[in-house]
N, C-alpha and C. Protein backbone atom coordinates (compact mmCIF):
# COMPACT_ATOMS: atom_id res chain seq x y z
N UNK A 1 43.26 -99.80 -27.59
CA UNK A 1 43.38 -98.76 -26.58
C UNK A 1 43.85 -97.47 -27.23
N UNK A 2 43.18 -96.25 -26.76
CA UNK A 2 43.83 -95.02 -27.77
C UNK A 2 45.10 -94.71 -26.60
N UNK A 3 45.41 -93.76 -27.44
CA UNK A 3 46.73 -93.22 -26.36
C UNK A 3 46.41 -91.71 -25.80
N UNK A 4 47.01 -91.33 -24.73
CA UNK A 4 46.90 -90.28 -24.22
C UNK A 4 46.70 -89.01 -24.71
N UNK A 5 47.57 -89.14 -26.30
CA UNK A 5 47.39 -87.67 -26.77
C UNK A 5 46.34 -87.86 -27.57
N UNK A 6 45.93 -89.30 -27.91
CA UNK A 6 44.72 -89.26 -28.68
C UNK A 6 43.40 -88.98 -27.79
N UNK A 7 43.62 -89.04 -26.99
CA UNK A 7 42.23 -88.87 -25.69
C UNK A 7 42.32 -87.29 -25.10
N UNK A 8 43.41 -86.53 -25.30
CA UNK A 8 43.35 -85.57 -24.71
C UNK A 8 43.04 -84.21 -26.54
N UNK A 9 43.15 -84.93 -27.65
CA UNK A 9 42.90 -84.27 -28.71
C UNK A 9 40.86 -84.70 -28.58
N UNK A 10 40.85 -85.46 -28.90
CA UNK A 10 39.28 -85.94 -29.36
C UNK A 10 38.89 -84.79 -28.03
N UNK A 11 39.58 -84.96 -27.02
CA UNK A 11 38.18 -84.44 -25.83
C UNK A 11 38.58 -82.63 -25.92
N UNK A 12 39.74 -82.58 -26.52
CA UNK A 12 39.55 -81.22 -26.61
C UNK A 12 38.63 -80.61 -28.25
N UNK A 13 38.63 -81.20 -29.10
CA UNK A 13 37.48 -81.33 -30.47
C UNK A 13 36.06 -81.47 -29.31
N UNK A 14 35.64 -82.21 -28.66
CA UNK A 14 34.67 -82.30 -28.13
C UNK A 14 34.73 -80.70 -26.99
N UNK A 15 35.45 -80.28 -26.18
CA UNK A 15 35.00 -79.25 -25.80
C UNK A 15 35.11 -78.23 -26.29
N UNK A 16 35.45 -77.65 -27.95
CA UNK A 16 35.31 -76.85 -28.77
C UNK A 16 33.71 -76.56 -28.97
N UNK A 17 32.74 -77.79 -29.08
CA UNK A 17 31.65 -77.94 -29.26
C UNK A 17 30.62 -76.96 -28.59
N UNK A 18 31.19 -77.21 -26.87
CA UNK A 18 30.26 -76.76 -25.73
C UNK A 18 30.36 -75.28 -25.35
N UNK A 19 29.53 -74.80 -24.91
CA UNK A 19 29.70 -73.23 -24.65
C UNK A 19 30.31 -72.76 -23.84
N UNK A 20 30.74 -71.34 -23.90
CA UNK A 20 31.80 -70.87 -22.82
C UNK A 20 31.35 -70.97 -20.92
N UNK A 21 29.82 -70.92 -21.41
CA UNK A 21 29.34 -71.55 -19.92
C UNK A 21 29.50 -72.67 -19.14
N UNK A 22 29.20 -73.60 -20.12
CA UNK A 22 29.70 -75.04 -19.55
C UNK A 22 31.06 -75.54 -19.03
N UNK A 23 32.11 -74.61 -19.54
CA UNK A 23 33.61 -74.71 -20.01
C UNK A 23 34.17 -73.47 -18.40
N UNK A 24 33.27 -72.72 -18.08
CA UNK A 24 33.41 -72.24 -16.92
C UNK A 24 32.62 -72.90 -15.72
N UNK A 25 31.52 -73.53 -15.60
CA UNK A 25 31.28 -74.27 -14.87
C UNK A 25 32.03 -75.92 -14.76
N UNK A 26 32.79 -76.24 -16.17
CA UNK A 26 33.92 -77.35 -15.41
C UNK A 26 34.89 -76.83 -15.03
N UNK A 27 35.79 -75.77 -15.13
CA UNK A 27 36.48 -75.49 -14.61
C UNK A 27 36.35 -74.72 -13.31
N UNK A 28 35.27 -74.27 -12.82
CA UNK A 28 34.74 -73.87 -11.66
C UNK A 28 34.52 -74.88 -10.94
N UNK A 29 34.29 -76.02 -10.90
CA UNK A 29 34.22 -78.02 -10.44
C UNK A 29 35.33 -78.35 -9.96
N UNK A 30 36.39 -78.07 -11.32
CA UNK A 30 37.72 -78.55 -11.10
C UNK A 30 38.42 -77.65 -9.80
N UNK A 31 37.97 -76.10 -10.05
CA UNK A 31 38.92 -75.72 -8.54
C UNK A 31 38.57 -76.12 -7.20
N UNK A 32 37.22 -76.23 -7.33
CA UNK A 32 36.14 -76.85 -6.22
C UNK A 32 36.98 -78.03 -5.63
N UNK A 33 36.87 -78.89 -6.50
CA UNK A 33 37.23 -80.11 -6.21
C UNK A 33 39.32 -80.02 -5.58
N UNK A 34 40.08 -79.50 -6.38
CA UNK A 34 41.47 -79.05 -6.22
C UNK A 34 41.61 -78.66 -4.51
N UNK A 35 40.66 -77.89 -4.28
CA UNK A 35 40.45 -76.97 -2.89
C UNK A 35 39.97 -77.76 -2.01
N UNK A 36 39.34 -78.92 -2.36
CA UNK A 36 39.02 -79.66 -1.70
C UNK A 36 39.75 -81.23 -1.46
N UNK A 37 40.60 -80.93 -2.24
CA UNK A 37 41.72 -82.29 -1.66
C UNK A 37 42.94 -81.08 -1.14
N UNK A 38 43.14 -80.11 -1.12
CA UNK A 38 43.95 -79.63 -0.32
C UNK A 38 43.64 -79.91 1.02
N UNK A 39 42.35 -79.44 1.49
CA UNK A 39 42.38 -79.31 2.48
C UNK A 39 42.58 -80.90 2.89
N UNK A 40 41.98 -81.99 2.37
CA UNK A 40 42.00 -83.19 3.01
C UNK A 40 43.18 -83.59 3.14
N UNK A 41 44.26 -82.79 2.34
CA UNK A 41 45.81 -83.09 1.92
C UNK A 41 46.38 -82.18 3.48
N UNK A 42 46.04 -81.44 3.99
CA UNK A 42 46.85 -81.19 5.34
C UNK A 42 45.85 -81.32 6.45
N UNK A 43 46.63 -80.60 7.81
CA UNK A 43 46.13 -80.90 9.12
C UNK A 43 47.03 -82.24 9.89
N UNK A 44 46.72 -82.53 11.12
CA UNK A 44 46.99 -83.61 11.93
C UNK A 44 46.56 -85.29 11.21
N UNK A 45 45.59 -84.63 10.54
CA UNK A 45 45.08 -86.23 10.01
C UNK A 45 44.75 -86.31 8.25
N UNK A 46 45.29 -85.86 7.81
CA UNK A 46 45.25 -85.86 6.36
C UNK A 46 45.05 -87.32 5.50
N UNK A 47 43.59 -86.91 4.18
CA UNK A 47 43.50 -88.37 4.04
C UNK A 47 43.84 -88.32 2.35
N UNK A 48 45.05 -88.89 2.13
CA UNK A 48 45.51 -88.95 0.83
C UNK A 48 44.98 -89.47 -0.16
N UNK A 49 44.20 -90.34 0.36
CA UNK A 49 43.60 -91.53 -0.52
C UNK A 49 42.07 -90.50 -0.92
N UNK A 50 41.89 -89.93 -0.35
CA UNK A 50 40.62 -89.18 -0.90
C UNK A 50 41.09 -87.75 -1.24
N UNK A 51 41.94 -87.38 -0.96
CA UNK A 51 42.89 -86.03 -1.79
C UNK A 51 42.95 -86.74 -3.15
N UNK A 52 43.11 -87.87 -3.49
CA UNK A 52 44.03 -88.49 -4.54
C UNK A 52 42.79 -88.70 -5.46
N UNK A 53 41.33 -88.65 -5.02
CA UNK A 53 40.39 -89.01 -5.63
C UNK A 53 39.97 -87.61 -6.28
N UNK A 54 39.96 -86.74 -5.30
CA UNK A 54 39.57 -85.20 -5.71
C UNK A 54 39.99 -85.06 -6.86
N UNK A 55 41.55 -85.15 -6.74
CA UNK A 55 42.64 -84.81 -7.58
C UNK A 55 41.88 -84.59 -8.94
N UNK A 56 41.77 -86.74 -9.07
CA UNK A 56 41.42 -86.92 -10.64
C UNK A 56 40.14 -86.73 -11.02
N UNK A 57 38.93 -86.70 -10.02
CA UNK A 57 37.49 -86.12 -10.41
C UNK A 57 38.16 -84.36 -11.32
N UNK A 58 38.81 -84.15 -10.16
CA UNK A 58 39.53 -82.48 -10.72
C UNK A 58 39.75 -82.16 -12.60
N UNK A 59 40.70 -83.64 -12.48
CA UNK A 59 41.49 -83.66 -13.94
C UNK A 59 40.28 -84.19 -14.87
N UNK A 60 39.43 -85.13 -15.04
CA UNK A 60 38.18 -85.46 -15.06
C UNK A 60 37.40 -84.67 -15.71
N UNK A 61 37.34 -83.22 -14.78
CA UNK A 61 36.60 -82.11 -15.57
C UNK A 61 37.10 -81.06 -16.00
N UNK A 62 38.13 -80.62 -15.40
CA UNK A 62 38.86 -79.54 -15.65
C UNK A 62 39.40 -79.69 -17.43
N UNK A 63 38.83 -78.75 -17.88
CA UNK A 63 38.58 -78.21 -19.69
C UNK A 63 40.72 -78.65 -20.10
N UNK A 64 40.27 -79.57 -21.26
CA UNK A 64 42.14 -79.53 -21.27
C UNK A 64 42.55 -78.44 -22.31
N UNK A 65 41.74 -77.53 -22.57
CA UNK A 65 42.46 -75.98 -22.39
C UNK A 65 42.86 -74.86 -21.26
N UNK A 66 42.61 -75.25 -20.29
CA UNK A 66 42.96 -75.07 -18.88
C UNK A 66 44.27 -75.71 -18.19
N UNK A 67 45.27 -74.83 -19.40
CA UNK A 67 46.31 -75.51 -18.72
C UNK A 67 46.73 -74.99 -18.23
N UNK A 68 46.88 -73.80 -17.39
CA UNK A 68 47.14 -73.78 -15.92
C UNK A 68 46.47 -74.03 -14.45
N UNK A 69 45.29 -75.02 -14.87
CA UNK A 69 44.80 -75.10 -13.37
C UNK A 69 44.81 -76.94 -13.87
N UNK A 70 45.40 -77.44 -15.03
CA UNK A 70 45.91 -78.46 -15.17
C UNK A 70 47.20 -79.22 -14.70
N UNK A 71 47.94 -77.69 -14.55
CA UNK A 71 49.11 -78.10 -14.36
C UNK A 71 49.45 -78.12 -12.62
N UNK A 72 48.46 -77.21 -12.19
CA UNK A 72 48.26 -77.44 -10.93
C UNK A 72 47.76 -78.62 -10.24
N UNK A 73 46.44 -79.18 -10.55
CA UNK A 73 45.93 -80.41 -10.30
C UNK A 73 47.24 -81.40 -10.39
N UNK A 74 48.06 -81.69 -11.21
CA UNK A 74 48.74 -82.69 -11.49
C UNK A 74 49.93 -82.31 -10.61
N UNK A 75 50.07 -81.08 -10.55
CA UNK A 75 51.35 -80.55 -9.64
C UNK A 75 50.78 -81.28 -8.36
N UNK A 76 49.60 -80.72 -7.23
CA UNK A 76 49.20 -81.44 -6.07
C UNK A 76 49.03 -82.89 -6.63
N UNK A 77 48.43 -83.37 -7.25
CA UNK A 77 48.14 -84.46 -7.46
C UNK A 77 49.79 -85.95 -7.02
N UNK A 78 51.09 -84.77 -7.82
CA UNK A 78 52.35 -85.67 -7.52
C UNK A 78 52.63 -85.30 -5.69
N UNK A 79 52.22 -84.07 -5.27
CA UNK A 79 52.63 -84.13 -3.99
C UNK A 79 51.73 -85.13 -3.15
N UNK A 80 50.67 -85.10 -3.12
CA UNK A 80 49.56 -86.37 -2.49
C UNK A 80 50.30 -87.50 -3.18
N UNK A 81 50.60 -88.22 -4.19
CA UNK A 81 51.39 -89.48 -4.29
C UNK A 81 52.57 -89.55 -3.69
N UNK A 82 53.16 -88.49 -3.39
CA UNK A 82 54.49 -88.85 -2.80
C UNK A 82 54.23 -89.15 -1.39
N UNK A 83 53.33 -88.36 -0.61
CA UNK A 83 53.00 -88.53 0.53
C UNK A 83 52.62 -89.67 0.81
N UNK A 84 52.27 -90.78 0.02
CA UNK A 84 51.26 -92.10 -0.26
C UNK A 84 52.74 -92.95 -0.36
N UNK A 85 53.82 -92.45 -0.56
CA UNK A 85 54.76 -93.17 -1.11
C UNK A 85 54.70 -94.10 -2.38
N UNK A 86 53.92 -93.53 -3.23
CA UNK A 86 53.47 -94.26 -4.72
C UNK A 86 54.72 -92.80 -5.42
N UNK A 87 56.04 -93.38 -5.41
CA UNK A 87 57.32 -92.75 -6.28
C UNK A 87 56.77 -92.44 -7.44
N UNK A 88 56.22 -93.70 -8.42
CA UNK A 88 55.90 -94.01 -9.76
C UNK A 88 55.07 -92.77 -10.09
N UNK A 89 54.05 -93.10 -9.66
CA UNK A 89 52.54 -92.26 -9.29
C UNK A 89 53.29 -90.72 -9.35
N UNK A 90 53.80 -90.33 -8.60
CA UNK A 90 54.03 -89.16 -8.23
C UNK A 90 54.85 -88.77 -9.45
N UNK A 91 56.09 -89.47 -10.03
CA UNK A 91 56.74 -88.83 -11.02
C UNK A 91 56.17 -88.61 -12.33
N UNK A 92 55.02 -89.68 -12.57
CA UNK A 92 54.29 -89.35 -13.75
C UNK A 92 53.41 -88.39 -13.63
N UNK A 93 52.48 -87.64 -12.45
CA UNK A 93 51.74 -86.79 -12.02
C UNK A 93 52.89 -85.21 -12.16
N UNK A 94 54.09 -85.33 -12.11
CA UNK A 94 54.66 -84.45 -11.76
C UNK A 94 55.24 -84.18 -13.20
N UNK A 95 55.92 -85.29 -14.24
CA UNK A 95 56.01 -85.17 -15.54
C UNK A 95 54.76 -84.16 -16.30
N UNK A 96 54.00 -84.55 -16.08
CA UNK A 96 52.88 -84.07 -17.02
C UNK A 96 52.86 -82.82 -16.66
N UNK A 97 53.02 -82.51 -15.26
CA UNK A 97 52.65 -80.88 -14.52
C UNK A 97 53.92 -79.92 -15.81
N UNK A 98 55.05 -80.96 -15.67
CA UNK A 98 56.21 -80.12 -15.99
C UNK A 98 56.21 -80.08 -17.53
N UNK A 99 55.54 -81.13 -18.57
CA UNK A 99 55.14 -80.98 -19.80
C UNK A 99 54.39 -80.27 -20.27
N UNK A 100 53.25 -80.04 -19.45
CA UNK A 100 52.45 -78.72 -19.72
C UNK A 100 52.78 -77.10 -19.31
N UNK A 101 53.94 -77.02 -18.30
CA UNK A 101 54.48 -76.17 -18.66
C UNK A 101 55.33 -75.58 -19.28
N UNK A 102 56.18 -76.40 -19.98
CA UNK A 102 57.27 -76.54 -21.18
C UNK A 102 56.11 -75.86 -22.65
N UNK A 103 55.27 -76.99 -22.52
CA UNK A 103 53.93 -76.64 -23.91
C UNK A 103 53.74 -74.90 -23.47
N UNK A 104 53.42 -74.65 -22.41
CA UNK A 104 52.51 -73.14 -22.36
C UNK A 104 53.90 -72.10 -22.54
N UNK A 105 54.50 -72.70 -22.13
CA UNK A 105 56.15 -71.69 -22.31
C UNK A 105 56.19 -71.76 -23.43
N UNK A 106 56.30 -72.72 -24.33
CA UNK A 106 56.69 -72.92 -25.87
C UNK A 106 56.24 -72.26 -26.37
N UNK A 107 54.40 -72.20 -26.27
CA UNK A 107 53.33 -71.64 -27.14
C UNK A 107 53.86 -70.02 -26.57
N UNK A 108 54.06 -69.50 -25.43
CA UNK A 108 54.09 -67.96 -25.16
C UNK A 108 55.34 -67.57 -25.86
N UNK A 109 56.44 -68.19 -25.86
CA UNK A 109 58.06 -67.58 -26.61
C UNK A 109 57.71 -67.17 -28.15
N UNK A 110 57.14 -68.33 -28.88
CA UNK A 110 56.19 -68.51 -30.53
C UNK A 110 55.45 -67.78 -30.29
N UNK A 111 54.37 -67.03 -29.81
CA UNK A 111 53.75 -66.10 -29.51
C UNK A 111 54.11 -64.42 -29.30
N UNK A 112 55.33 -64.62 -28.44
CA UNK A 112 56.16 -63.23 -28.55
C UNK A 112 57.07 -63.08 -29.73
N UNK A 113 57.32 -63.70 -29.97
CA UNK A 113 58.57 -63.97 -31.26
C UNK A 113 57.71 -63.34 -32.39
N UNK A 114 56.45 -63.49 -32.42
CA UNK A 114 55.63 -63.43 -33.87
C UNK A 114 54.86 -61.83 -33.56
N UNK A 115 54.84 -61.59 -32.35
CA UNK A 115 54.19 -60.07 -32.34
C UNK A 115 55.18 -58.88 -32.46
């Protein structure tokens, strides 16, 4: 079994490959899809279980250099698990939201520091 950071390196080597078109049409999918478990995520009758599907079709395509509409997906993604009452679910959905923003903070401080 590889591990997470090994699956999220290879697939980012693999979308180095593809053109800036393709790389805007998944991430144009991914908000599609995001926007579309919102909405299933409120109202009188909200259906979590298919918010929860959006979610990860979302994460699925959404480019993992897109880490801010990554960190979003996973951000809704922990609020739809909590609503589901899946605790687990939700804190690991919500870890990752908060690891990738620690990473994009890191990379911007190293970034200002050096200009």
């Amino acid at each position: 079994a590889t591990s997470s950071a090994e699956s999220v390196v290879g697939r980012k080597q693999e979308e180095l490959s593809q053109s800036n078109e393709w790389l805007q049409e998944q991430l144009q999918q991914a908000v599609k899809l995001r926007h579309e478990a919102l909405e299933l995520s409120r109202g009188d009758d909200p259906d979590f279980m298919l918010a929860t599907e959006r979610l990860r079709e979302a994460l699925d395509v959404c480019p993992v250099t897109e880490r801010i509409e990554r960190q979003n997906l996973y951000h809704q993604l922990a609020y739809v698990l909590l609503q589901m009452q899946d605790a687990p679910g939700a804190v690991s959905a919500a870890t990752r939201a908060l690891v990738m923003f620690d990473d994009f903070d890191a990379e911007n401080r190293t970034t200002a520091r050096s200009a």
